[in-house]
Protein backbone atom coordinates (compact mmCIF):
# COMPACT_ATOMS: atom_id res chain seq x y z
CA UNK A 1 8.19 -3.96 -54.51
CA UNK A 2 7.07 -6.25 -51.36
CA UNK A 3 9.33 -8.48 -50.05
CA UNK A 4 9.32 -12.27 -52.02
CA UNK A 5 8.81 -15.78 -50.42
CA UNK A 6 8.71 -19.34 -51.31
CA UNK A 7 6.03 -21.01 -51.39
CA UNK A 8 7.10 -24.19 -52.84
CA UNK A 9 10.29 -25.54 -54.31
CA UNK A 10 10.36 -27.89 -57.22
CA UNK A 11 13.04 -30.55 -58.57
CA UNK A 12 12.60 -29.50 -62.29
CA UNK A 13 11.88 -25.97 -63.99
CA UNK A 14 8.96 -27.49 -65.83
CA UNK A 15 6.94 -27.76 -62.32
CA UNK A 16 7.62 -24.18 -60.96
CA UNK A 17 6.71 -23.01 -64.43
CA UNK A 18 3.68 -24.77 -64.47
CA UNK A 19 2.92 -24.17 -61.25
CA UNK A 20 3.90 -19.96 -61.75
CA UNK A 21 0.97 -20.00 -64.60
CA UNK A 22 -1.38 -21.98 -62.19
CA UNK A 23 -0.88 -18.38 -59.59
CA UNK A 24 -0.84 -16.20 -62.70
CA UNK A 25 -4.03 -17.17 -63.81
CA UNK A 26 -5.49 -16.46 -60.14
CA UNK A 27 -3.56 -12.93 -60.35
CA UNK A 28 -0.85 -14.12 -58.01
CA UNK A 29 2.56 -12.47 -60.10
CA UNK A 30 4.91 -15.26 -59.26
CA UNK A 31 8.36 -16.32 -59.97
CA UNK A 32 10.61 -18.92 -60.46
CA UNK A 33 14.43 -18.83 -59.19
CA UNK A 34 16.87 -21.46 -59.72
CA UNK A 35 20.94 -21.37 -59.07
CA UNK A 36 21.47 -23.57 -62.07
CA UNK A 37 24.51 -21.86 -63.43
CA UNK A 38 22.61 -19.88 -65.69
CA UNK A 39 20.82 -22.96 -67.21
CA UNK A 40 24.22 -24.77 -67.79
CA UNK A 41 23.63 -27.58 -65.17
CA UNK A 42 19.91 -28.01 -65.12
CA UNK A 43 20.72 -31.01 -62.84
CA UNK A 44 21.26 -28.82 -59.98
CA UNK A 45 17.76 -28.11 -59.39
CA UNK A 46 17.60 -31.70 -58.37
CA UNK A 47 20.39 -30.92 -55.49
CA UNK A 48 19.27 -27.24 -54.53
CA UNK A 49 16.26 -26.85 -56.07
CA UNK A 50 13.29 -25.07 -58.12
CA UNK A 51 12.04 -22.26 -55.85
CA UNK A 52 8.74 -20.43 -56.45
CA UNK A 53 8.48 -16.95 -55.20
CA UNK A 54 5.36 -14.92 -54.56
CA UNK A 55 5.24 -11.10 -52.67
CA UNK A 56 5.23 -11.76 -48.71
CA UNK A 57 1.30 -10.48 -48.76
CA UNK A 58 0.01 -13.25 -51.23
CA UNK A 59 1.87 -16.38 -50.27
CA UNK A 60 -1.04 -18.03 -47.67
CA UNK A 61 -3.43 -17.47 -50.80
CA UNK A 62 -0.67 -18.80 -53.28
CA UNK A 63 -0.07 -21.92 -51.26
CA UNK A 64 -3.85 -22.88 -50.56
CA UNK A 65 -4.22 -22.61 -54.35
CA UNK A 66 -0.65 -24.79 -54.96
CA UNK A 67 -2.16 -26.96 -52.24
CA UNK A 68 -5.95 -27.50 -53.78
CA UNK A 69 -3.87 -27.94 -57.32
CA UNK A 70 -2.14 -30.92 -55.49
CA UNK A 71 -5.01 -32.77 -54.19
């Protein structure tokens, strides 16, 4: 397995998910990490936020397509 980077953090879970099917459907796997307490405090995604990962080799693809999905 290559090594995982972020490529964009997020304040809420609904975003990175979002966002993680927007790079799925380009055939970027992606995931979505959050210390949340296991979903028990959802509001600390707003303090240490939503963080999506993508392998080390596909994360200048993954954020041009994060980036054209923004404009």
């Amino acid at each position: 397995m290559s090594e995982r980077v972020v490529v964009r953090t997020f304040n809420y879970r609904h975003e990175a998910e979002f966002m993680r099917g927007v790079l799925d459907g380009h055939g970027i796997e992606a995931s979505v990490v959050s210390d949340d307490c296991g979903a028990v405090d959802p509001a600390l995604g707003l303090v240490r936020g939503i963080h999506l990962l993508v392998g080390k080799e596909q994360a200048e693809q993954a954020r041009s397509l994060l980036n054209a999905d923004s404009a």
